[in-house]
Protein backbone atom coordinates (compact mmCIF):
# COMPACT_ATOMS: atom_id res chain seq x y z
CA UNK A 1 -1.36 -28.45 -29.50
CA UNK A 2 0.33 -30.45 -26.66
CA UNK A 3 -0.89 -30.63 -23.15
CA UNK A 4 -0.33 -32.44 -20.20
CA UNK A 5 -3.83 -33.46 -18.45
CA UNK A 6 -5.15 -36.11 -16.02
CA UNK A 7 -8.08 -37.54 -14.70
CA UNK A 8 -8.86 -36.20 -11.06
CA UNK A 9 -9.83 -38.71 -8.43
CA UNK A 10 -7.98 -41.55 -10.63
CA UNK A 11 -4.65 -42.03 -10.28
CA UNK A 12 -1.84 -43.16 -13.01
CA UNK A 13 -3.84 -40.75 -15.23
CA UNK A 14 -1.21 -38.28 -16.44
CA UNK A 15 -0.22 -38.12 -19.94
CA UNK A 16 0.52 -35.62 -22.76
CA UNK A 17 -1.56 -35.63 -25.35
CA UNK A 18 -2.85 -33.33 -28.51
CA UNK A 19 -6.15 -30.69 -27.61
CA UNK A 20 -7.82 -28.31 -29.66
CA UNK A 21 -6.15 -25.21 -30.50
CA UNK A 22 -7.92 -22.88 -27.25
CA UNK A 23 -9.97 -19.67 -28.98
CA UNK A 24 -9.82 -16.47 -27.14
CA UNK A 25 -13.09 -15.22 -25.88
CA UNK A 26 -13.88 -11.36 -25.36
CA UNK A 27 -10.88 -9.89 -23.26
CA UNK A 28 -8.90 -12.69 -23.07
CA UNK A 29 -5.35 -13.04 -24.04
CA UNK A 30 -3.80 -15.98 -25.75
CA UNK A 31 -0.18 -16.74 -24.24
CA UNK A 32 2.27 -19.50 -25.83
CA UNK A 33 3.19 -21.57 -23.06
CA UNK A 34 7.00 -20.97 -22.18
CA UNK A 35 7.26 -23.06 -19.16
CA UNK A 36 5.83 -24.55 -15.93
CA UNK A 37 6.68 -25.13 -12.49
CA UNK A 38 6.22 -28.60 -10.15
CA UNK A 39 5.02 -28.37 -6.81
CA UNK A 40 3.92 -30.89 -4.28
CA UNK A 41 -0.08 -29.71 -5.35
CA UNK A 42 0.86 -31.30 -8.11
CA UNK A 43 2.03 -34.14 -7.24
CA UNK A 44 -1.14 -35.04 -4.67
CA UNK A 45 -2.92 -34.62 -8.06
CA UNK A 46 -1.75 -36.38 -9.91
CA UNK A 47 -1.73 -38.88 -7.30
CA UNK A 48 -5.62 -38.58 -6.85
CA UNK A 49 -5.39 -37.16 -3.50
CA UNK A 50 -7.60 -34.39 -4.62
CA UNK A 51 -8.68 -32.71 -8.11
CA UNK A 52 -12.33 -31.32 -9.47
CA UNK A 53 -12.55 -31.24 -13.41
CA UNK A 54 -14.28 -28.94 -15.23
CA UNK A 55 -18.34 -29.76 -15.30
CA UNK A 56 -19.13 -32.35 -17.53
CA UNK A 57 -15.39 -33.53 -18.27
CA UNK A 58 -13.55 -36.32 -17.16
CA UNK A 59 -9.85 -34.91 -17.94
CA UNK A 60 -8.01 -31.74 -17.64
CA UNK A 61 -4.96 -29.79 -17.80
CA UNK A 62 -2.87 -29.26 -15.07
CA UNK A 63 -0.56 -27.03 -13.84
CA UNK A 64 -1.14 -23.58 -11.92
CA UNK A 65 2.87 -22.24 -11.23
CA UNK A 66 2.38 -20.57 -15.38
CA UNK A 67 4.81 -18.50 -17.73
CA UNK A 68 4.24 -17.42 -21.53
CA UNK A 69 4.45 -14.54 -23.79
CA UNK A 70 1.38 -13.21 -25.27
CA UNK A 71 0.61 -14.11 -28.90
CA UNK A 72 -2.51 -12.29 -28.70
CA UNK A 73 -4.47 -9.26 -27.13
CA UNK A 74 -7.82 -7.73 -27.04
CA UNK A 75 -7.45 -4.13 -27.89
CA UNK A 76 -7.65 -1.49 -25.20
CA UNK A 77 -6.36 -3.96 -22.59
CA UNK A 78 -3.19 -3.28 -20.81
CA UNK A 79 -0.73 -5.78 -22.39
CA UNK A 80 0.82 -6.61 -25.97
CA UNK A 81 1.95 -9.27 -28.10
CA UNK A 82 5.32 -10.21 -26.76
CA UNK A 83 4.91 -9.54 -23.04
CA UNK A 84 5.93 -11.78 -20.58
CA UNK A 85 3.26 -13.02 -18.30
CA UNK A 86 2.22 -15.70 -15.53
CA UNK A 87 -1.51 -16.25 -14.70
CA UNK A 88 -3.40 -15.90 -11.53
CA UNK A 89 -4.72 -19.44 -10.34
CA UNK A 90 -7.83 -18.53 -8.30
CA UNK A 91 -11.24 -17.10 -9.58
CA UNK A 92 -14.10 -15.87 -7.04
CA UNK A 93 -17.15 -18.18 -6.76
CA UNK A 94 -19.44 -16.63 -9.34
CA UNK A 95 -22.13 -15.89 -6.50
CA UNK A 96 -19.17 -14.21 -4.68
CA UNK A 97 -18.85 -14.39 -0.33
CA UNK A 98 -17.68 -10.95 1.09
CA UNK A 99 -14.26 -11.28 0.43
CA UNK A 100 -14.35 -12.27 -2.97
CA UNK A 101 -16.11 -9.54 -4.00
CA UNK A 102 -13.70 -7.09 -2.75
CA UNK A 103 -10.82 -8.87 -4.22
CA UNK A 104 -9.73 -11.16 -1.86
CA UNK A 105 -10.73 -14.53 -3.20
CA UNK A 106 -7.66 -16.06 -1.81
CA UNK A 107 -9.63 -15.96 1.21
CA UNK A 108 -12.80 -17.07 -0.04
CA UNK A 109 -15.45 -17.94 3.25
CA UNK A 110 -17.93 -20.55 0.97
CA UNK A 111 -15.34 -22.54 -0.64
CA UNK A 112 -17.20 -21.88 -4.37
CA UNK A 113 -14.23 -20.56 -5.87
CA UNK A 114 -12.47 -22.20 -8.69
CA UNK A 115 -8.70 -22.78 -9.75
CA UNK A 116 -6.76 -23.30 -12.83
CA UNK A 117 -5.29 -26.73 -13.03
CA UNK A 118 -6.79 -27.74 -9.66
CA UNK A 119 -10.29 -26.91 -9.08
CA UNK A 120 -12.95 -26.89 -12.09
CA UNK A 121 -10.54 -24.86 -14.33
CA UNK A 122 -7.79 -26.00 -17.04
CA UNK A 123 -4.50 -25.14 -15.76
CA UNK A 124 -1.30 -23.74 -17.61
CA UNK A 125 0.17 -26.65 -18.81
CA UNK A 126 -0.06 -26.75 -22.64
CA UNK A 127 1.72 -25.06 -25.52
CA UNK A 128 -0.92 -22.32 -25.52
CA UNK A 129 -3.40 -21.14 -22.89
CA UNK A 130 -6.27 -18.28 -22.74
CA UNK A 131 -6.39 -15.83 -19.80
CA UNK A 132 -8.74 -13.01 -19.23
CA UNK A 133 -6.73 -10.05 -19.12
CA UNK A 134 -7.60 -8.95 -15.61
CA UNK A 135 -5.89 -12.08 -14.50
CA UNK A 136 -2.87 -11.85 -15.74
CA UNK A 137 0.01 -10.49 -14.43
CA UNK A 138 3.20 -8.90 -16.90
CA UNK A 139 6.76 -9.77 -15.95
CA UNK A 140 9.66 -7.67 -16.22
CA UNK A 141 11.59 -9.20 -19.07
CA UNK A 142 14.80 -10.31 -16.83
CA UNK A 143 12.35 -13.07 -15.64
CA UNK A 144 12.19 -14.96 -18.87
CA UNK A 145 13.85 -17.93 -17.22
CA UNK A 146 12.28 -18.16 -13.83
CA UNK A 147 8.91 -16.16 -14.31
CA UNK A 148 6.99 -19.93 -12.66
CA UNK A 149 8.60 -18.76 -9.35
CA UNK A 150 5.72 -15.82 -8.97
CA UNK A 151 3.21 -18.30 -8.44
CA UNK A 152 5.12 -19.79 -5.36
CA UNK A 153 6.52 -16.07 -4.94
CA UNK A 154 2.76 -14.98 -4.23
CA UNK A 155 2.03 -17.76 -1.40
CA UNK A 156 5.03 -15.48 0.28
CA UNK A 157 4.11 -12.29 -0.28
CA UNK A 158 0.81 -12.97 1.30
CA UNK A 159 2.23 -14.19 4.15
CA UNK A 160 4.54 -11.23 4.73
CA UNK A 161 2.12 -8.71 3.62
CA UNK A 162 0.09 -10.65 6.58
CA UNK A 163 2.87 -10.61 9.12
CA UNK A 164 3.28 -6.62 8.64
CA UNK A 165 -0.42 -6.30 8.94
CA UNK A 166 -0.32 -8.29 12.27
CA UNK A 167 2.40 -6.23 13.28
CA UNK A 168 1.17 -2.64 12.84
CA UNK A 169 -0.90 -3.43 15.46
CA UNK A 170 1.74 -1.82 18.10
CA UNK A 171 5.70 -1.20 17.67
CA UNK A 172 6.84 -3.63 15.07
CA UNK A 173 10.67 -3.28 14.63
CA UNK A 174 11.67 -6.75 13.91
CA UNK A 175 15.03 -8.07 13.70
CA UNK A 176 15.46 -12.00 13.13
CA UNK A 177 13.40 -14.55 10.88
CA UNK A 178 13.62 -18.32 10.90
CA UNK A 179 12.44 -20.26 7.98
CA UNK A 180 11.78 -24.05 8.47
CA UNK A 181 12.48 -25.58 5.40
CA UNK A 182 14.49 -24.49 2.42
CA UNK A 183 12.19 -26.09 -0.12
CA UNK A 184 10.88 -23.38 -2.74
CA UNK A 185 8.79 -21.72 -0.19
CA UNK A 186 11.19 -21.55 2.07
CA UNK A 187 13.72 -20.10 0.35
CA UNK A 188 11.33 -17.59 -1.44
CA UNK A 189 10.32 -16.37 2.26
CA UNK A 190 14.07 -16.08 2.94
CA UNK A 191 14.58 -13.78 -0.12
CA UNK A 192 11.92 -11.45 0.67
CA UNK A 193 13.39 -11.08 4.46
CA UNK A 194 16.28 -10.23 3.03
CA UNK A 195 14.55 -7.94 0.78
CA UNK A 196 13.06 -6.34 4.39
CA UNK A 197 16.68 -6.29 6.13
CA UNK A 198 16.16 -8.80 8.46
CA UNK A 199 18.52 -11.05 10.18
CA UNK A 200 17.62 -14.36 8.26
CA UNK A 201 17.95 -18.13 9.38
CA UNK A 202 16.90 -20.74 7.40
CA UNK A 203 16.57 -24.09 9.44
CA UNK A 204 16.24 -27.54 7.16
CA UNK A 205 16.88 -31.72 7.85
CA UNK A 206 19.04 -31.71 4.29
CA UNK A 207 23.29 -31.73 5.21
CA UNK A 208 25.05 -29.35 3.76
CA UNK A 209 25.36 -28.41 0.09
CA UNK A 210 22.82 -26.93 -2.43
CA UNK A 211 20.03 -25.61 -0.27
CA UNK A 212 23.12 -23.89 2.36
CA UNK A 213 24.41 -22.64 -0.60
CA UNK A 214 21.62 -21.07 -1.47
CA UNK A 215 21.32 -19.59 1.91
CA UNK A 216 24.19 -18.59 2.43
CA UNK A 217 24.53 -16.50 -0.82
CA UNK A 218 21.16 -14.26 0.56
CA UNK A 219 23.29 -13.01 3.15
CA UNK A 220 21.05 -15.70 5.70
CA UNK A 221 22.82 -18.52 8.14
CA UNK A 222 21.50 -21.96 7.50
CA UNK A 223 20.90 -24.38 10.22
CA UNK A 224 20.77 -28.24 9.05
CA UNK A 225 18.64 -30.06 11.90
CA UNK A 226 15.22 -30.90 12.89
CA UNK A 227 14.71 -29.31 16.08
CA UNK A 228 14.23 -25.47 17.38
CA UNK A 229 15.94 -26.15 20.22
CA UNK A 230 19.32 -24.07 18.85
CA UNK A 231 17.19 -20.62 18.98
CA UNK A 232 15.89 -21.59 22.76
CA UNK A 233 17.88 -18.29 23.91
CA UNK A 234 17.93 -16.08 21.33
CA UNK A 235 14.56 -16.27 20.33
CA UNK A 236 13.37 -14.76 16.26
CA UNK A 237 10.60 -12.36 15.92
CA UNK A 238 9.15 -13.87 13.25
CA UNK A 239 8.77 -17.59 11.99
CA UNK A 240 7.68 -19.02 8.73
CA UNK A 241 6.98 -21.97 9.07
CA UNK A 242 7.21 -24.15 5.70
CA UNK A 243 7.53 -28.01 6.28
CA UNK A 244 4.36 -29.27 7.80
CA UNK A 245 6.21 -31.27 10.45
CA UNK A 246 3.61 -31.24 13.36
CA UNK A 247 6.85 -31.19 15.79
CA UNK A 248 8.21 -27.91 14.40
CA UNK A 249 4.76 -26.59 14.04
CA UNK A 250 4.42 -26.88 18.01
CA UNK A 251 7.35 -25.66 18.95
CA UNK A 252 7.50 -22.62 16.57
CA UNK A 253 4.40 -21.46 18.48
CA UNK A 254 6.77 -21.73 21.55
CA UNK A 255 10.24 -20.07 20.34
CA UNK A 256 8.82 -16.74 19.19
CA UNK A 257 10.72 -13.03 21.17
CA UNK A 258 7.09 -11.77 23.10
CA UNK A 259 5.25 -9.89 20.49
CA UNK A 260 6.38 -12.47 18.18
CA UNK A 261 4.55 -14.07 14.46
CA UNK A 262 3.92 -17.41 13.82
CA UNK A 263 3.33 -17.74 10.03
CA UNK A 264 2.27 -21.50 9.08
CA UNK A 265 2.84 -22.17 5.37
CA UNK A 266 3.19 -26.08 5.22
CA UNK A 267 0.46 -28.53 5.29
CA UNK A 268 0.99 -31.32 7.95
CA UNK A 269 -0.25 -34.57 7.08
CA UNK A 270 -2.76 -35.94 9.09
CA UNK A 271 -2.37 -39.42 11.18
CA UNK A 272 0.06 -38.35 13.62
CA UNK A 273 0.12 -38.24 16.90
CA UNK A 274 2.24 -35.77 19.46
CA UNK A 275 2.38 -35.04 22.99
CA UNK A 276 2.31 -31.24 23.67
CA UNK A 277 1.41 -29.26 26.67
CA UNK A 278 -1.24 -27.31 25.47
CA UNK A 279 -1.58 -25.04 28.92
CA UNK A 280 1.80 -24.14 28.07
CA UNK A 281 1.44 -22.78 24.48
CA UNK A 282 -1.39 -21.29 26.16
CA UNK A 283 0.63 -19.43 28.40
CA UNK A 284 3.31 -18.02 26.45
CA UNK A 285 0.86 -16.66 23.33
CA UNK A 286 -1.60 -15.02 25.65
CA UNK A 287 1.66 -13.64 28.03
CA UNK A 288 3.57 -12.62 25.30
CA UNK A 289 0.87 -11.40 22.42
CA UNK A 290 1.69 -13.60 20.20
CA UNK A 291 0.37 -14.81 17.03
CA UNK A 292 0.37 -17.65 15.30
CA UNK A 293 -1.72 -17.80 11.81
CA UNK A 294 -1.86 -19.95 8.66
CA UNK A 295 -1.81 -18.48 4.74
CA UNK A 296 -2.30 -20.45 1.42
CA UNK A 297 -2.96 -19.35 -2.00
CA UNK A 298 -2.70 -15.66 -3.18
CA UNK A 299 -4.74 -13.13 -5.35
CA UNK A 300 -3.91 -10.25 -7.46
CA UNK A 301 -2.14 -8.64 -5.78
CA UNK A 302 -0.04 -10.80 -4.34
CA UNK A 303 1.08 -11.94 -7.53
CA UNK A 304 1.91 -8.49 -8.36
CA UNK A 305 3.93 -8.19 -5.63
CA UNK A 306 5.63 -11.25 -6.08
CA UNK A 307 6.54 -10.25 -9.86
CA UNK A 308 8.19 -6.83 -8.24
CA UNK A 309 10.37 -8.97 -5.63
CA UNK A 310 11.41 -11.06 -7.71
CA UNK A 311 12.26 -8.88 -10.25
CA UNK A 312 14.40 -7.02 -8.08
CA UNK A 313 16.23 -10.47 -6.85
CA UNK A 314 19.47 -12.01 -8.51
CA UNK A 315 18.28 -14.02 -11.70
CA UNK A 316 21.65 -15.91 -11.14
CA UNK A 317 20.05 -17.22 -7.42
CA UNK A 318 16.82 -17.52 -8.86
CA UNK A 319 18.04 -19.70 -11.85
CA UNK A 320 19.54 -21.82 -9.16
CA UNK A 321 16.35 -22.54 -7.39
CA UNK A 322 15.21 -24.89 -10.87
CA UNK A 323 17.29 -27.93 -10.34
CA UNK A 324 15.78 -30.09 -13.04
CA UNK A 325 14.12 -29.01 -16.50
CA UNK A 326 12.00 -31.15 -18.51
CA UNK A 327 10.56 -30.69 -22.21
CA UNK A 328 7.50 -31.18 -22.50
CA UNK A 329 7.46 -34.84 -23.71
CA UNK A 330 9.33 -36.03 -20.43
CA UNK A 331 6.88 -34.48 -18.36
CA UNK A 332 6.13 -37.41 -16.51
CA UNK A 333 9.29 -37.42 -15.11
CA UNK A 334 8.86 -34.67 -12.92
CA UNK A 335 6.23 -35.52 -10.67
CA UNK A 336 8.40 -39.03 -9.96
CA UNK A 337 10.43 -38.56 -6.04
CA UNK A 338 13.86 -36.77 -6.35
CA UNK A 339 16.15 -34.20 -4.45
CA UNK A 340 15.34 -31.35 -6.35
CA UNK A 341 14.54 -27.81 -4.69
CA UNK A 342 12.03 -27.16 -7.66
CA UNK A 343 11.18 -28.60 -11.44
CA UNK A 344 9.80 -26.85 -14.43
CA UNK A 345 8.70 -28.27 -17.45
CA UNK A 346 9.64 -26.70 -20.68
CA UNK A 347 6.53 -26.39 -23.07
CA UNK A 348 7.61 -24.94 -26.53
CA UNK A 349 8.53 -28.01 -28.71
């Protein structure tokens, strides 16, 4: 079978080439690839930023944003040849901390976990790929075409199932969300707002055009700037924040209503520099109860709840989130710079 695989730590690695047919161990599934999703992850891979092979190999697969159908299942599990799945990407460290024994090892404390395409694991992109049933997660069939939006999907649901959390701790009632950035993310944390009734605006550097569009057809008011300086009066109670721009990052923590939640979902690059008056943050978190905190990565049940919001979304606005497709044999092509909100990569030949 075909696979597309690199070497971490060595960049110019990534290529498709032919692997061994994988062999289902006890309670695993085997899934025929359908298609994969691009994300920046992927991209610092691939450019050697990061990456931890499995032991004793110098290439692997990558990929972790999966979608198949299952060719094969162990009998007595849950699922059946035919059904539409995507894959969890992290496992708990096999000596597990607290929270990955309970679950949670999306918020592993000793760092020992492993992920699929990324840390120590193959990921999901080849023509077929094994998953231990309790891993897996089945799709509603509507989702054929956009079932690699879960994975992203689940980095949102985390955050929101955080933010309600976080808000339960008194009266939570809130009205207004800003998004900055209407990358994938962005727009994914946008939908599920909407899903919650909330008065959404989405705030992004790009002009007008696709990513408005997109906005706009949620219901949600986009904003095309690079400052917060247009919600100075009417402040929202709740911001996701999804660029990584270490300006908006400061002055999110400053343009929340009192009582209001910070959500950082964008990594800012390191290197920079900016002048902020820290005794003022200070002042308005501590005077106001606010809170600012960051999320990454998601486990079970996150991608569970992902696969329920986004099977109640419009597959027509979903579809319009992949702006590029790519068989498998171009693959290459997707990780190169381009406007695109998000790229998938179709694997059947």
């Amino acid at each position: 079978m075909r696979a597309l695989t690199f070497a971490p730590g060595k960049a110019g690695t990534l290529r498709v080439e032919e692997l061994p047919e994988p062999e289902p161990g006890q309670g695993e599934l085997l899934v025929q690839g359908l298609a994969l999703g691009i994300c920046g992850t992927d991209r610092e891979l691939a450019a050697a930023e990061y990456g931890w092979p499995p032991p004793g190999r110098e290439r692997m697969v990558i990929g972790h944003e999966s979608l198949g159908r299952v060719l094969e299942a162990p009998e007595g599990s849950a699922f059946s040849p035919g059904d539409l799945v995507v894959g969890v990407v992290r496992r708990p460290d096999p000596e597990p901390c607290g929270a990955c024994a309970r679950g949670e090892f999306d918020m592993c404390r000793n760092g020992r976990y492993t992920e699929r395409g990324i840390k120590d694991l193959d990921g999901y992109a080849s023509e077929r790929w094994v998953i231990e049933s309790g891993y897996a997660v089945r799709l509603d069939p509507s989702l054929a075409t956009v079932g690699m939006l879960v994975e992203p999907t689940s980095v949102v649901a985390k955050a929101w199932e955080q933010i309600e959390r976080i808000g339960s701790r008194a009266w939570f009632e809130p009205r207004t969300l800003l998004v900055t950035g209407a990358g994938p993310i962005g727009l994914l944390a946008a939908l599920l707002g909407k899903q919650r009734g909330l008065d959404v605006h989405v705030l992004d550097r790009a002009p007008e055009g696709l990513k408005s569009s997109l906005v706009e057809e949620l219901g949600g008011t986009y904003h095309s700037g690079a400052s917060l300086e247009p919600f100075a009066d009417d402040k929202p109670d709740i911001i996701i924040e999804c660029t990584g721009v270490g300006t908006l990052v400061i002055d999110a923590m400053r343009t929340t209503a009192a009582g209001g939640i910070v959500c950082l979902c964008g990594l800012a690059p390191g290197g920079r520099t900016h002048r902020v008056d820290a005794g003022v943050i200070n002042r308005d978190i501590v005077l106001e109860n606010d809170v600012v905190f960051g999320t990454v990565n998601g486990n079970l049940r996150h991608f569970r709840d992902a696969a329920a919001a986004l099977a109640k979304a419009d597959i027509r606005w979903l579809e319009r989130l992949i702006t590029r497709r790519l068989p498998l044999e171009r693959a290459l092509e997707a990780f190169e710079p381009d406007h695109d909100v998000k790229v998938a990569i179709d694997l059947p030949s």
